[in-house]
Protein backbone atom coordinates (compact mmCIF):
# COMPACT_ATOMS: atom_id res chain seq x y z
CA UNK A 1 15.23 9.97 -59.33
CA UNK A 2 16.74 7.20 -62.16
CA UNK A 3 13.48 6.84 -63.33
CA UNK A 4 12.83 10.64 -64.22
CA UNK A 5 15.97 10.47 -66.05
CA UNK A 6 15.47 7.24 -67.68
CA UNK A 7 11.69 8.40 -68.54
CA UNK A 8 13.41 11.77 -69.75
CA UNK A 9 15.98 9.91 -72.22
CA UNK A 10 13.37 8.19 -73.50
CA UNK A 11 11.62 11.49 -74.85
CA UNK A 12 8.71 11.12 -72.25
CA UNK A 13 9.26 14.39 -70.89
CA UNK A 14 5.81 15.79 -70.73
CA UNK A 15 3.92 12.44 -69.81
CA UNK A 16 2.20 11.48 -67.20
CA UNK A 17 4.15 9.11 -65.90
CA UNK A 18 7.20 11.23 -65.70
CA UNK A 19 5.08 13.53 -63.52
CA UNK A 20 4.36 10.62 -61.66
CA UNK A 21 7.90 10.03 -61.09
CA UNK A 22 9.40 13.71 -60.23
CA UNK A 23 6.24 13.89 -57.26
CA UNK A 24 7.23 10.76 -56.20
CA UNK A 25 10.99 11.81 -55.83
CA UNK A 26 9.89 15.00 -54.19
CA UNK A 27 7.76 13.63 -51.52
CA UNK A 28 10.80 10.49 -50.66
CA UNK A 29 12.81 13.60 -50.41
CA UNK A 30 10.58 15.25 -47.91
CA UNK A 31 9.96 12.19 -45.96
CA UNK A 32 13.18 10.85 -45.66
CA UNK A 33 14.86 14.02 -45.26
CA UNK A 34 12.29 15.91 -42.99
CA UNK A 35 11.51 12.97 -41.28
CA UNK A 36 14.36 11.07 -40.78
CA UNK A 37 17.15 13.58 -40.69
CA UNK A 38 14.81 15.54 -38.07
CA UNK A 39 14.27 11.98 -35.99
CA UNK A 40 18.28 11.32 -36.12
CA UNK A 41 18.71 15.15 -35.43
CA UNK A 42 17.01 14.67 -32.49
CA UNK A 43 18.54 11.85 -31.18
CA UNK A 44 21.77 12.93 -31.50
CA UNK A 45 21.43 16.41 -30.34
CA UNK A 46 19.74 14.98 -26.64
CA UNK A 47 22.15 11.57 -26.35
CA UNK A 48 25.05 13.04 -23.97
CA UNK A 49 27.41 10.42 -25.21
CA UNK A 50 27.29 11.47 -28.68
CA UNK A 51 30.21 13.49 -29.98
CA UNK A 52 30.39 17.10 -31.35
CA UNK A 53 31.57 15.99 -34.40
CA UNK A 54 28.51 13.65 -35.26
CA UNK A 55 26.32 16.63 -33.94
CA UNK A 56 28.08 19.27 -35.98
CA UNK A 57 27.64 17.07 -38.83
CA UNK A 58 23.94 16.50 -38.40
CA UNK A 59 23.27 20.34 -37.97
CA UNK A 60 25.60 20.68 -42.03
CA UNK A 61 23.11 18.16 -42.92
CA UNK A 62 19.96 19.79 -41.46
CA UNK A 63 20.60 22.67 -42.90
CA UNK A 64 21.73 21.41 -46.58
CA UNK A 65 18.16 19.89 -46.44
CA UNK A 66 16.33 22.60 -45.62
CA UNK A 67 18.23 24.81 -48.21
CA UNK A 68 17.60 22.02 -51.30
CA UNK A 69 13.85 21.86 -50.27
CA UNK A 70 14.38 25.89 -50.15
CA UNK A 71 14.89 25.25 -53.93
CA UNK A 72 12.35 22.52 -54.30
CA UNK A 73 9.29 24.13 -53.78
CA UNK A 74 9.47 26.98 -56.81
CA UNK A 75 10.44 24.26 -58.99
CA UNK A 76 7.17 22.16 -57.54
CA UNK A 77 4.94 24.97 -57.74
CA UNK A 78 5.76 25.46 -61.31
CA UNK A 79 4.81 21.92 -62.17
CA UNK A 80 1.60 22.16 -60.47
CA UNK A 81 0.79 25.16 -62.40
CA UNK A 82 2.24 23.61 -65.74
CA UNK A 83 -0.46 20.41 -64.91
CA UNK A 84 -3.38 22.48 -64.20
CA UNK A 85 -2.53 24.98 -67.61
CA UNK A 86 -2.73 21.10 -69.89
């Protein structure tokens, strides 16, 4: 994520390698929130020692994932159609 701003301050907007850095972000989003929230999600929803307050907060967190990538994938779709128009 630093280094699509940094890339962006530097006026390399439209390069490559900030493309290279915005899919890069997007799929360490995915992973780590898809996969790992989703693992821990699991885990905590099935141990019976684990409070309702660490479960409630696991579902807020579920769910603010699924609503940011929600709002990813227009944004993704129009850089894949901005790459294949160049």
């Amino acid at each position: 994520m630093h280094a699509r701003v940094l890339l962006k301050h530097a006026g390399l907007r439209y390069s490559k390698s900030y493309e290279v850095a915005e899919f890069l972000y997007f799929i360490s989003y995915f992973v780590g929130r898809m996969v790992g929230l989703n693992w821990l999600g699991y885990y905590l929803f099935t141990c019976e020692s684990a409070d309702i307050i660490f479960k409630l907060v696991c579902a807020i967190g579920l769910l603010q994932s699924y609503l940011n990538l929600w709002r990813m994938y227009p944004i993704v779709k129009r850089r894949f159609k901005e790459m294949n128009e160049r």
